[in-house]
C-alpha atoms as a PDB file:
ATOM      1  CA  UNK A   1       8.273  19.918 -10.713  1.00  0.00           C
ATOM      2  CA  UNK A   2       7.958  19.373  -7.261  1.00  0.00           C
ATOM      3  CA  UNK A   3       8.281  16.405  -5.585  1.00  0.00           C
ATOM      4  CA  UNK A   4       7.949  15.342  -1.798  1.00  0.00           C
ATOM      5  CA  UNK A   5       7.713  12.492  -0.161  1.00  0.00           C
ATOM      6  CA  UNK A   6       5.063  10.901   2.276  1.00  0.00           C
ATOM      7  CA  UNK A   7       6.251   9.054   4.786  1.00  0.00           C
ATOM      8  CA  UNK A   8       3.608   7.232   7.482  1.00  0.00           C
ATOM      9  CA  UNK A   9       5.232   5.895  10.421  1.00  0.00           C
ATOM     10  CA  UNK A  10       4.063   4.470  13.681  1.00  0.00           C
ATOM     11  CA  UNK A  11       6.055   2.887  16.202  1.00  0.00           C
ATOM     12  CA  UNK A  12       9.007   1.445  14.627  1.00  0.00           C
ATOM     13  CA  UNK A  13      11.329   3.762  15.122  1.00  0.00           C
ATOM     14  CA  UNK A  14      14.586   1.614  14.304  1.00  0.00           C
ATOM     15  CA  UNK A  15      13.233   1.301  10.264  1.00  0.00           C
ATOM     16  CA  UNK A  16      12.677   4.954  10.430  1.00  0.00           C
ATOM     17  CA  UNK A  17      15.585   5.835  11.252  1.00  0.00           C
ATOM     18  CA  UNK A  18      17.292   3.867   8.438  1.00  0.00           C
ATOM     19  CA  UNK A  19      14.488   4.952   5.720  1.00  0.00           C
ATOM     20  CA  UNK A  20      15.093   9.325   6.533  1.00  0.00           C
ATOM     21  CA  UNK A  21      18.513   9.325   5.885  1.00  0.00           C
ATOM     22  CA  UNK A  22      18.019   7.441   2.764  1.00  0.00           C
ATOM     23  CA  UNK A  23      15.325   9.363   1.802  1.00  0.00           C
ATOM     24  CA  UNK A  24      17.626  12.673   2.991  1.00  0.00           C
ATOM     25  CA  UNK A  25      20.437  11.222   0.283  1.00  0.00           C
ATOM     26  CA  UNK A  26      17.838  10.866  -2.910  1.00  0.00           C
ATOM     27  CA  UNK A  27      18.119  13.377  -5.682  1.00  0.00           C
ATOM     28  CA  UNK A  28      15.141  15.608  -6.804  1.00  0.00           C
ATOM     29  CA  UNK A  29      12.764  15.613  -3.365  1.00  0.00           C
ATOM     30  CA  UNK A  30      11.656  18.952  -2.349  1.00  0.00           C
ATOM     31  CA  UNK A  31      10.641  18.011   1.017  1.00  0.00           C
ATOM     32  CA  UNK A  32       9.998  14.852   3.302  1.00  0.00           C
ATOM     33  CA  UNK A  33       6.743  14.888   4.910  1.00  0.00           C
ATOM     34  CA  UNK A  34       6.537  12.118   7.660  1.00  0.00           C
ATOM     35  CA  UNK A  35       3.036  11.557   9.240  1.00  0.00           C
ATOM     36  CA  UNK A  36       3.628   9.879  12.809  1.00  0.00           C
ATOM     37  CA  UNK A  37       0.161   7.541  13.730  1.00  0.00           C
ATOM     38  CA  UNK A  38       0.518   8.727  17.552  1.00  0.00           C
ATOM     39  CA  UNK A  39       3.217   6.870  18.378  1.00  0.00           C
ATOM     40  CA  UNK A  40       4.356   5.474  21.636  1.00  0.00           C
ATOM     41  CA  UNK A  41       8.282   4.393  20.902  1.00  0.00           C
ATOM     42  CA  UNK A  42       9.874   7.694  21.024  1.00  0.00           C
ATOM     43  CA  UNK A  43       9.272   8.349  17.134  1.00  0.00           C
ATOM     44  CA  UNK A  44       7.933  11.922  17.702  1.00  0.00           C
ATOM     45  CA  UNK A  45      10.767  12.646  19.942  1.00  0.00           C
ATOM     46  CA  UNK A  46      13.375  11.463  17.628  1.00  0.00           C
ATOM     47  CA  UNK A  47      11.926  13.539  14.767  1.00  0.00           C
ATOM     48  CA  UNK A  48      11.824  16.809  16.658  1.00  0.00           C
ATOM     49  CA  UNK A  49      15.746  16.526  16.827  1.00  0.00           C
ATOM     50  CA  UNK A  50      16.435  16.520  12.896  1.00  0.00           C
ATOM     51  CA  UNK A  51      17.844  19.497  12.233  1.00  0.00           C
ATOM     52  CA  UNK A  52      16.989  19.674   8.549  1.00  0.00           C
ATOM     53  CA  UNK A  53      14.621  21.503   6.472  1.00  0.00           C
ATOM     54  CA  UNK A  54      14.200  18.980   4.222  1.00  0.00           C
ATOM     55  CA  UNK A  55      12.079  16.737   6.587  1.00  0.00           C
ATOM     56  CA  UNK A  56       9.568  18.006   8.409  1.00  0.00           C
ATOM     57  CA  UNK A  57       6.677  15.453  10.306  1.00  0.00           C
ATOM     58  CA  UNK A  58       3.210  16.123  11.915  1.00  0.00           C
ATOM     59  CA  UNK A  59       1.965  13.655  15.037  1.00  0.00           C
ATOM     60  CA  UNK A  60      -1.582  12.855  14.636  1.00  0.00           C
ATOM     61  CA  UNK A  61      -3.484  12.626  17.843  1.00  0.00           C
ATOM     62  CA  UNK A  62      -4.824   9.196  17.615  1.00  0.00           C
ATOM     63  CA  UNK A  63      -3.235   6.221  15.471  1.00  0.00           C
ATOM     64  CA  UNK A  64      -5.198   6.325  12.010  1.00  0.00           C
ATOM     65  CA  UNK A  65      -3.898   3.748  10.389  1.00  0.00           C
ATOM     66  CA  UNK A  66      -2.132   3.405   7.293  1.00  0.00           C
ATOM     67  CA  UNK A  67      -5.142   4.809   5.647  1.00  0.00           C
ATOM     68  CA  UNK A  68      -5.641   7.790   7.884  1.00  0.00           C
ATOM     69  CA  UNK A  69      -2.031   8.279   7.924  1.00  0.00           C
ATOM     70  CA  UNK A  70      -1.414   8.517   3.607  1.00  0.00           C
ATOM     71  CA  UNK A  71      -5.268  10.772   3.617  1.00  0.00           C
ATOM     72  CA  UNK A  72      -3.273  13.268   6.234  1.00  0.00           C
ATOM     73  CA  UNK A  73      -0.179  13.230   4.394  1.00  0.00           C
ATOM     74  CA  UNK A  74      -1.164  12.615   0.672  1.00  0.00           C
ATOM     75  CA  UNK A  75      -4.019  16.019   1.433  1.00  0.00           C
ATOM     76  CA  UNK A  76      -0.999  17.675   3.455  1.00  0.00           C
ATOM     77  CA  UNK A  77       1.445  17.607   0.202  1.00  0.00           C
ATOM     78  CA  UNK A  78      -1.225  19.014  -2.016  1.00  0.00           C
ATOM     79  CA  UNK A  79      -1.739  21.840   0.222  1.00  0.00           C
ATOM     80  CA  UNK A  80       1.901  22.288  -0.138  1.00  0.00           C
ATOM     81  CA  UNK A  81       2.063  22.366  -3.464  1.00  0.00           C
ATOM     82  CA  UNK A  82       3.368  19.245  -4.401  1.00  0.00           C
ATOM     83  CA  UNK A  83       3.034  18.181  -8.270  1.00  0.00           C
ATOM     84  CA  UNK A  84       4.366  14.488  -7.940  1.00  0.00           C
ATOM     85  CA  UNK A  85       3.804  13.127  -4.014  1.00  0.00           C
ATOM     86  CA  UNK A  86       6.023   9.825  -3.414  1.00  0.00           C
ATOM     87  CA  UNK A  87       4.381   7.645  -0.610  1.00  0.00           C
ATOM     88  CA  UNK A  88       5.391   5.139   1.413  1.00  0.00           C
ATOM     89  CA  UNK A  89       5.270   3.329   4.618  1.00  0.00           C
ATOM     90  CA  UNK A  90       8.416   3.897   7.121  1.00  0.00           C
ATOM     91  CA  UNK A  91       9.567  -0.231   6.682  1.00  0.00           C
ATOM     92  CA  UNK A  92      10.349   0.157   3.399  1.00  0.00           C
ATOM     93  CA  UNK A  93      13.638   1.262   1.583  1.00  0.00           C
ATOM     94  CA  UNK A  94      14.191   2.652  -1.691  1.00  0.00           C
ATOM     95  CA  UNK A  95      16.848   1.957  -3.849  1.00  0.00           C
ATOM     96  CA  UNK A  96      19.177   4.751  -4.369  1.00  0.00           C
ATOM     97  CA  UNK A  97      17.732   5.225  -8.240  1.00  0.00           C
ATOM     98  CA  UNK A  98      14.365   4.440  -6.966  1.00  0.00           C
ATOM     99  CA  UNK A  99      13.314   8.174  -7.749  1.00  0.00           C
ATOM    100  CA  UNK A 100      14.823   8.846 -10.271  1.00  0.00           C
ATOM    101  CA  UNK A 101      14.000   6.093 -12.659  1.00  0.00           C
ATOM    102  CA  UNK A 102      10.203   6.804 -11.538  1.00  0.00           C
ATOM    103  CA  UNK A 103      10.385  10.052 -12.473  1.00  0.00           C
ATOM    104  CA  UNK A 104      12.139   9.374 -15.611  1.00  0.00           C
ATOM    105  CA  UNK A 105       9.053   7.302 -17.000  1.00  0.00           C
ATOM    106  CA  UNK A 106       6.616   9.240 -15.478  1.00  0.00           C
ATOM    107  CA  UNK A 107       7.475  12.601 -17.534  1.00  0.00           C
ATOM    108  CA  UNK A 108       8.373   9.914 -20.309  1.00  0.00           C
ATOM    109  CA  UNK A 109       5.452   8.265 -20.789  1.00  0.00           C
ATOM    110  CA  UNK A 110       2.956  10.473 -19.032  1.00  0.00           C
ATOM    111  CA  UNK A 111       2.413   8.079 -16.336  1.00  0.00           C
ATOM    112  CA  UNK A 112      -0.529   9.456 -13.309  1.00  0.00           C
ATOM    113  CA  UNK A 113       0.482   6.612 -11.293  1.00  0.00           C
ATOM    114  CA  UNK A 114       3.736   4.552 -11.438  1.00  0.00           C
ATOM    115  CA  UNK A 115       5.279   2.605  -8.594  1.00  0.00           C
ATOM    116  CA  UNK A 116       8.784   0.696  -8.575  1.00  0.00           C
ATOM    117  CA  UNK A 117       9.000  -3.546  -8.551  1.00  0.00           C
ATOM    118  CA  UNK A 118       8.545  -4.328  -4.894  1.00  0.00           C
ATOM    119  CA  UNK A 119      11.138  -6.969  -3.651  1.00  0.00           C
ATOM    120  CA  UNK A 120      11.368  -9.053  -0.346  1.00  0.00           C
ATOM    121  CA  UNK A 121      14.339  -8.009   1.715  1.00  0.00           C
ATOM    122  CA  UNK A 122      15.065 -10.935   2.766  1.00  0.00           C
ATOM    123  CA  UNK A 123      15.584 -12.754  -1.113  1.00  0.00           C
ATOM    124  CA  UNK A 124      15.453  -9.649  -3.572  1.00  0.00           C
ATOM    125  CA  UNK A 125      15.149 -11.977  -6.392  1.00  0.00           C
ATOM    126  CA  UNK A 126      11.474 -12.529  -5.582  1.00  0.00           C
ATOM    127  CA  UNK A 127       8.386 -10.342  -5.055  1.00  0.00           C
ATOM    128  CA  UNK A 128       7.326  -8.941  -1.691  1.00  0.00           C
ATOM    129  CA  UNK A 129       3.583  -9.250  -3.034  1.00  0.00           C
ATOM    130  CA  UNK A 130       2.779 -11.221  -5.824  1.00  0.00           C
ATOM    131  CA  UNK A 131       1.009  -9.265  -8.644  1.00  0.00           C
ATOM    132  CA  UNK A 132      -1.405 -10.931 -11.143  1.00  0.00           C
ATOM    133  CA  UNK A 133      -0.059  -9.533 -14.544  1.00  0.00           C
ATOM    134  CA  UNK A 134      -2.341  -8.021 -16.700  1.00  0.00           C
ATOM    135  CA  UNK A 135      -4.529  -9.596 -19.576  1.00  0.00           C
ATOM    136  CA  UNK A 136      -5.024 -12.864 -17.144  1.00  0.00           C
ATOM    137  CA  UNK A 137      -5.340 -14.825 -14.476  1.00  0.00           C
ATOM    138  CA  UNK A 138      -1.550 -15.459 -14.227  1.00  0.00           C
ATOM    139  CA  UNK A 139      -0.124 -14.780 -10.732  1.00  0.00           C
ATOM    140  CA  UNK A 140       3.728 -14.391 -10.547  1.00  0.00           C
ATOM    141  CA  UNK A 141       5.913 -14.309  -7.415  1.00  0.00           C
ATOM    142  CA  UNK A 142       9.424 -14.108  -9.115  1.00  0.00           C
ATOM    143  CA  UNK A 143      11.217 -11.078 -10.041  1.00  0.00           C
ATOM    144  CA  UNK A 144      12.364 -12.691 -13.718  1.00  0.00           C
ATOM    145  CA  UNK A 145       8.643 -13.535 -14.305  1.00  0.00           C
ATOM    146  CA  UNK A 146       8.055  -9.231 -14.164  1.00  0.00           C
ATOM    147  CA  UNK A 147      11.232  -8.827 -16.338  1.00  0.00           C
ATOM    148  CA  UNK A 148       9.729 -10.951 -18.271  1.00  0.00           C
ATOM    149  CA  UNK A 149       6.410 -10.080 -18.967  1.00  0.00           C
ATOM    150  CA  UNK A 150       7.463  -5.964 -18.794  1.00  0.00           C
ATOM    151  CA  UNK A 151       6.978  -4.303 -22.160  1.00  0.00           C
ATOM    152  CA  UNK A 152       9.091  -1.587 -22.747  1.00  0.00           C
ATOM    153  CA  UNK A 153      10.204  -1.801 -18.758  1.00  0.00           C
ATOM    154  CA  UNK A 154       6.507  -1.517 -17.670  1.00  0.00           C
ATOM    155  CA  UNK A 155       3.842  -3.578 -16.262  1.00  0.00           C
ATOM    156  CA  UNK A 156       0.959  -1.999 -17.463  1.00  0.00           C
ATOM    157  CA  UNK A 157      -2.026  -1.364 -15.022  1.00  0.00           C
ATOM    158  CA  UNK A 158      -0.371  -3.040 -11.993  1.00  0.00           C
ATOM    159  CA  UNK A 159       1.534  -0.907  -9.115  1.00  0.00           C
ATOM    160  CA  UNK A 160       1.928  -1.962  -5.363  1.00  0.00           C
ATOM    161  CA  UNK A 161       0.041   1.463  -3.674  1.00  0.00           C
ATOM    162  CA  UNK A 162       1.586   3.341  -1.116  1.00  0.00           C
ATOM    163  CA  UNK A 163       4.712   1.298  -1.765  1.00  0.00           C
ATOM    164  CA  UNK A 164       7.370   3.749  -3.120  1.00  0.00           C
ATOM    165  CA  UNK A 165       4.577   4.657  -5.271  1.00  0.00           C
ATOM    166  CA  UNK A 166       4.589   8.280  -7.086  1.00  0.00           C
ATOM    167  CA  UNK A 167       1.343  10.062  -7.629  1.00  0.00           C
ATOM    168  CA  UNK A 168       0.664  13.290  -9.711  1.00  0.00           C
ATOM    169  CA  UNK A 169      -1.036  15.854  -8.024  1.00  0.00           C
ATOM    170  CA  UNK A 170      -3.445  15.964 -11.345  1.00  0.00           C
ATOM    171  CA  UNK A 171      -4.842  12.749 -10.398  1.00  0.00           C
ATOM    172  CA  UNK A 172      -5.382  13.391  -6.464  1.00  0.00           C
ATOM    173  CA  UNK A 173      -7.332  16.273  -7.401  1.00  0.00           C
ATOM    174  CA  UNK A 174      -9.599  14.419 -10.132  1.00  0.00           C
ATOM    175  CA  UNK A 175     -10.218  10.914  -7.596  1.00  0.00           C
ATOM    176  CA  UNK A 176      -9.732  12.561  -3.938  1.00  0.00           C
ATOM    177  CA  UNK A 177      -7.472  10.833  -1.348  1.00  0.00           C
ATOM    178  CA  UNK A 178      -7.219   7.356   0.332  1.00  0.00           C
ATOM    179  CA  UNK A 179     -10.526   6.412   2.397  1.00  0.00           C
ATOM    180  CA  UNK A 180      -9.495   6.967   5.832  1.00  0.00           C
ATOM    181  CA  UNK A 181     -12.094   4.976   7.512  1.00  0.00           C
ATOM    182  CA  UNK A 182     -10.365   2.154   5.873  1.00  0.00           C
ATOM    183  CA  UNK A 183      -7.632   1.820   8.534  1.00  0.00           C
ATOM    184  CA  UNK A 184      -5.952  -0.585   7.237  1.00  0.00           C
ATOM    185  CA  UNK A 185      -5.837  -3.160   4.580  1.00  0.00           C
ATOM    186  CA  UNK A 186      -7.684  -2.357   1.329  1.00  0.00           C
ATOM    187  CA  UNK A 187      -7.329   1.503   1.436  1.00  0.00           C
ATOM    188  CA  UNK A 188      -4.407   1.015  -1.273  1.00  0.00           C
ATOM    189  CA  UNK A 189      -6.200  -1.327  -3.236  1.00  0.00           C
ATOM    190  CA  UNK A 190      -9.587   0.898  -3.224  1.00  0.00           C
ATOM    191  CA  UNK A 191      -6.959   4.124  -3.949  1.00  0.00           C
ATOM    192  CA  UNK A 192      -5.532   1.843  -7.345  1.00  0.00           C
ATOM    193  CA  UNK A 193      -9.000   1.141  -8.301  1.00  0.00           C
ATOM    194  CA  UNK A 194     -10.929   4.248  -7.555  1.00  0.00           C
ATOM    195  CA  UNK A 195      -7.738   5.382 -10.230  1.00  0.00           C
ATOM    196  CA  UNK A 196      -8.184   2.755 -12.625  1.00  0.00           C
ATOM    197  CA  UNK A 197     -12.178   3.509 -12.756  1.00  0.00           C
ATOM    198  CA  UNK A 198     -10.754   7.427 -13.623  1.00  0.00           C
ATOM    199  CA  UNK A 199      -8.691   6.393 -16.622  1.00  0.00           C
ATOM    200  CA  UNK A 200      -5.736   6.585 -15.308  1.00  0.00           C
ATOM    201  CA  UNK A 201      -2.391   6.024 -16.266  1.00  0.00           C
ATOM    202  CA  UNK A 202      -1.037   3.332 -14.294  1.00  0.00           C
ATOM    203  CA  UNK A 203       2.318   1.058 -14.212  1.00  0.00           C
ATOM    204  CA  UNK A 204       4.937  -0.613 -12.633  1.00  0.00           C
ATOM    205  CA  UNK A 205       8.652   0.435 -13.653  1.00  0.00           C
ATOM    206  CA  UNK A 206      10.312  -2.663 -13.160  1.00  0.00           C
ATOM    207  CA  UNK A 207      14.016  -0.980 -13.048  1.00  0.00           C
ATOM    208  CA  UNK A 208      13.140   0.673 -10.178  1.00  0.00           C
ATOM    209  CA  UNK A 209      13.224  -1.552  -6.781  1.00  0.00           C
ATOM    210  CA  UNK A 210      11.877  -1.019  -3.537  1.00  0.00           C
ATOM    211  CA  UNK A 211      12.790  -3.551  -0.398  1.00  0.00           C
ATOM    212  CA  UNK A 212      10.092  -4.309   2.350  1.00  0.00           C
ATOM    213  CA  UNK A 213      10.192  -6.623   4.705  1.00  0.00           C
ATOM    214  CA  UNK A 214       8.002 -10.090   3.213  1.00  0.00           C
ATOM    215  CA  UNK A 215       5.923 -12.353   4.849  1.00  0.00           C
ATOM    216  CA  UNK A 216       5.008 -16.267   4.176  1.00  0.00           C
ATOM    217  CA  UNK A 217       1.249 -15.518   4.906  1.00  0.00           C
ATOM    218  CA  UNK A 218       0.433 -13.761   1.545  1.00  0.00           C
ATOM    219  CA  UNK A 219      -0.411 -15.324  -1.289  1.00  0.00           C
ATOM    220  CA  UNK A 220      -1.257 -18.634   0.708  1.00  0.00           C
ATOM    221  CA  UNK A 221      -2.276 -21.344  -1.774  1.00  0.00           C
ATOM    222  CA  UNK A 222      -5.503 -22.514  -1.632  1.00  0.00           C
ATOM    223  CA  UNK A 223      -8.027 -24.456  -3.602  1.00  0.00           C
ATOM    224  CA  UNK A 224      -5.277 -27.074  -4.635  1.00  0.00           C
ATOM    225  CA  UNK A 225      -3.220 -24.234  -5.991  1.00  0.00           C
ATOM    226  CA  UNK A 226      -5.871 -22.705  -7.819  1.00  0.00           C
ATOM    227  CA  UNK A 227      -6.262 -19.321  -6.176  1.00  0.00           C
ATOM    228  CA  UNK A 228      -4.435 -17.825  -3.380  1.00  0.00           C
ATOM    229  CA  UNK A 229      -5.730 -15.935   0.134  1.00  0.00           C
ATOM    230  CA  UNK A 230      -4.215 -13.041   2.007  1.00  0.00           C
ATOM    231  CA  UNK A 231      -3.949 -14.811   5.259  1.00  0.00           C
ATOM    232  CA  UNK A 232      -2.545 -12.973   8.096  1.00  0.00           C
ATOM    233  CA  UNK A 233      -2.238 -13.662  12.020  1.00  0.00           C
ATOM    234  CA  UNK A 234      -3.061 -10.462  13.402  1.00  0.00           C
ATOM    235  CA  UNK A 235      -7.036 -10.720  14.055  1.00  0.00           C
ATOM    236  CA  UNK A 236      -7.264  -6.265  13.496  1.00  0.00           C
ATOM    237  CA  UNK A 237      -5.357  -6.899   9.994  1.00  0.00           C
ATOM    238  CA  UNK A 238      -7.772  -9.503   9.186  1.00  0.00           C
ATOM    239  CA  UNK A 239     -11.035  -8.125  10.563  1.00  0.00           C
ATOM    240  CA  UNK A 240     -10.076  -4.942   7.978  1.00  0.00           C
ATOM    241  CA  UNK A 241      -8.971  -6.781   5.095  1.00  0.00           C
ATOM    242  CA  UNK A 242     -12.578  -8.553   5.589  1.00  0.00           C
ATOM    243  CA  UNK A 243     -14.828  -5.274   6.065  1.00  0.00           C
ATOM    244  CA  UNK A 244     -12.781  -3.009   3.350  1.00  0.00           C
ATOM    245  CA  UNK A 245     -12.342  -6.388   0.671  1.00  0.00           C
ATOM    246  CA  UNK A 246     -16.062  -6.700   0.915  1.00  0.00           C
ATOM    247  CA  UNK A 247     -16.599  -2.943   0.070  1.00  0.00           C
ATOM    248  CA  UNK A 248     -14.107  -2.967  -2.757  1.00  0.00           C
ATOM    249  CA  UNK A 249     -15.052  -6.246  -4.533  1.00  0.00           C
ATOM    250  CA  UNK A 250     -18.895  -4.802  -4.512  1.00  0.00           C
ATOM    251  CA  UNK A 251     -17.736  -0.888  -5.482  1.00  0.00           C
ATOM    252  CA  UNK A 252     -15.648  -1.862  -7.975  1.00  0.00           C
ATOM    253  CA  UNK A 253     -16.103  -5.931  -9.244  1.00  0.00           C
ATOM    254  CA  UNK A 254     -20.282  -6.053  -8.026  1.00  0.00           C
ATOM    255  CA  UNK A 255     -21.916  -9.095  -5.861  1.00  0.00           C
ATOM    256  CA  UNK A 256     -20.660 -11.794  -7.568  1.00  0.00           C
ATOM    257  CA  UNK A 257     -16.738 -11.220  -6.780  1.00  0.00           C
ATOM    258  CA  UNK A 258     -18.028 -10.534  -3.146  1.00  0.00           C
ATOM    259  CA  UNK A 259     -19.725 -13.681  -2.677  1.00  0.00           C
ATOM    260  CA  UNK A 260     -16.680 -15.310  -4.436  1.00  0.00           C
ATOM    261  CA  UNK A 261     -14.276 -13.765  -1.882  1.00  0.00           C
ATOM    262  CA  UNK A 262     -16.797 -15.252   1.230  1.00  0.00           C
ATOM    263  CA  UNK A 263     -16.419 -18.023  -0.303  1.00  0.00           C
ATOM    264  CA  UNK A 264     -12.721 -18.389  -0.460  1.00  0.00           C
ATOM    265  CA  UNK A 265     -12.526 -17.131   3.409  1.00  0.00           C
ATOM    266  CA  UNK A 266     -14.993 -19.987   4.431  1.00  0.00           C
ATOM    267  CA  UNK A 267     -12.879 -22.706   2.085  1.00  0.00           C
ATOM    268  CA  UNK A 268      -9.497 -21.209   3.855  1.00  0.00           C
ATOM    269  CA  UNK A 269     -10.197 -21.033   7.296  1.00  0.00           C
ATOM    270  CA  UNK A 270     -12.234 -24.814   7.499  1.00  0.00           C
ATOM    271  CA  UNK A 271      -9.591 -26.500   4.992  1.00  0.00           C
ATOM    272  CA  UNK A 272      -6.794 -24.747   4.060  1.00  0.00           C
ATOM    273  CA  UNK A 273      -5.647 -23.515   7.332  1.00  0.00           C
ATOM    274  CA  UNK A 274      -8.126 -24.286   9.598  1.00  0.00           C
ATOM    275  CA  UNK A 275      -9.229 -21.829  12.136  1.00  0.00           C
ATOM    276  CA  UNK A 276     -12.923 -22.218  12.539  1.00  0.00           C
ATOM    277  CA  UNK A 277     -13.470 -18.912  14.897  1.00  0.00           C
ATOM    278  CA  UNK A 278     -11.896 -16.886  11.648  1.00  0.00           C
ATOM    279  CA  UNK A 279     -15.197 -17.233   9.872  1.00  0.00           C
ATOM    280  CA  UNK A 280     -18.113 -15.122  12.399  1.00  0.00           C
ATOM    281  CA  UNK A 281     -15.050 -12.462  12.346  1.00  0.00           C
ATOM    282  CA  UNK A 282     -14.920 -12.513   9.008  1.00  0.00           C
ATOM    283  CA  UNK A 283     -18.949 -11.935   8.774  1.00  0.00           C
ATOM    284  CA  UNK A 284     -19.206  -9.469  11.580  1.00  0.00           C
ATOM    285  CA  UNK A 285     -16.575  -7.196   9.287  1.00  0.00           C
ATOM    286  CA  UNK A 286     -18.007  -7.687   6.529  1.00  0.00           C
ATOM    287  CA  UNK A 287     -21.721  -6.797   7.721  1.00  0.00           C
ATOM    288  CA  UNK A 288     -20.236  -4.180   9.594  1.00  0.00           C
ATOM    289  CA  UNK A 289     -19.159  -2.722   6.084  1.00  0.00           C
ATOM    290  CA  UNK A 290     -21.705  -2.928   4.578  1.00  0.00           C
ATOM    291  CA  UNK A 291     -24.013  -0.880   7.043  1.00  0.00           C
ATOM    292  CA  UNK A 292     -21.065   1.844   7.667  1.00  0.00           C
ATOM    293  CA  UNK A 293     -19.925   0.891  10.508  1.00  0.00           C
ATOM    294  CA  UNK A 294     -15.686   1.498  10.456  1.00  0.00           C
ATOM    295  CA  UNK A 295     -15.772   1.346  14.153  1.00  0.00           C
ATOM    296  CA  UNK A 296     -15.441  -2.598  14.760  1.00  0.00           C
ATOM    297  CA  UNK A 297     -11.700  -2.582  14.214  1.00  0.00           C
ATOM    298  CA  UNK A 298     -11.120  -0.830  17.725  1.00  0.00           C
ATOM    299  CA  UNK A 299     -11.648  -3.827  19.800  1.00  0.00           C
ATOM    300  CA  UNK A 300      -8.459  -4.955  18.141  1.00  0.00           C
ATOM    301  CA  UNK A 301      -6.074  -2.605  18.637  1.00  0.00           C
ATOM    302  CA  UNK A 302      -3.105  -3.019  21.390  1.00  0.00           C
END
């Protein structure tokens, strides 16, 4: 079996260059594919001076995204004959035995689509991302809670995409590869369900951890506690999340979930944390979506 990993990377060179030589040190990877977004912080130059076979990188001409960057890299491993593609973003960090306790379940329990427990760097004993677990409407941000709920060490039908996640080459060439008009925000979540929708195999090996860096912004309460919202800052993060939330919600859940999730983005941004000017984005993204359009994101970009 081989196995490479997919790194996408664009300017931050400093978690880079503590993620490679972890990555260099892991047991059972075949190569380390690193997909620099056009970056401007001395990334490319930095990579050209490895002097290892094991990692080899590719600088795209333009910054894709996340989404570009995992379509580039996630197509580029297949081409190289990958059978099991591990991808991640460069701020991450696996744990030593990330890998290899992936792999173990995956050939175990014939697993398409398996992805470690994702933990906040800064408190390990919680959840970078809080997952709903499966069979309700039960949303859990504490590491217990998973250990909990895991049967047999897995969390069925739930991963964190492009988080340490590992990906069979089977199932890339039955569903394609992440929507690179996406950009950002919702390509992963469109890749899980566009896998889900194929039958997949999916699930979260809760022995194996994977740091990232959290923030307080997701998973904001809302609704008196009753439902949460993926606020962020950054006006590009949220004017994607908007467009590519709409398209996934009416792909994959139909109208009603859409009009649900307008609904929640009118509720947070007049009560919750009000920021009135949050809403015509919102519906300029969305419409934007909806007619094609995966072009409004560039006023955004620094």
């Amino acid at each position: 079996m081989r196995v490479q990993a997919v790194v996408v990377t664009f300017n931050r060179l400093a978690m880079l260059q503590r993620l490679v030589p972890r990555l260099r040190e892991t047991p059972g990877l075949d190569r380390i594919l690193v997909v620099d977004n056009a970056s401007t912080d001395g990334t490319g130059e930095w990579l050209a001076t490895l002097d290892d076979p094991l990692v080899v990188h590719e600088t795209l001409a333009t910054n894709t995204g996340g989404a570009g960057g995992f379509h580039h890299g996630l197509g580029w491993a297949v081409r190289e004959g990958a059978d099991l593609v591990w991808l991640m973003d460069d701020d991450g960090l696996p744990a030593p035995d990330c890998l290899g306790l992936l792999l173990e379940r995956q050939q175990r329990d014939g697993l398409d689509f398996c992805g470690p427990a994702v933990l906040a760097e800064q408190d390990p004993s919680r959840l970078c991302f809080p997952i709903r677990l499966p069979g309700g409407t039960r949303v859990v941000h504490e590491m217990a809670a998973v250990e909990a709920a895991a049967q047999d060490g897995l969390i069925d039908d739930v991963v964190i995409p492009f988080n340490g996640v590992l990906v069979t080459r089977d199932l890339v060439e039955r569903i394609g590869l992440p929507r690179e008009e996406f950009f950002i925000w919702g390509d992963d979540v469109e890749y899980l369900w566009r896998a889900q929708a194929a039958g997949a195999r999916i699930a979260t090996v809760v022995e194996a951890h994977f740091l990232h860096p959290a923030t307080d912004d997701l998973g904001t309460p809302m609704m008196f506690g009753r439902t949460t919202y993926n606020h962020t800052p950054s006006d590009l993060k949220h004017y994607c999340m908007a467009r590519n939330n709409t398209l996934n919600l009416r792909a994959y859940r139909g109208w009603v979930h859409v009009l649900l999730f307008w609904l929640k983005t009118v509720w947070f941004y007049l009560f919750t944390k009000p920021q009135p000017a949050r809403i015509p984005l919102s519906a300029r993204a969305a419409v934007a979506g909806l007619r094609g359009d995966f072009t409004g994101h560039r006023r955004y970009l620094r």
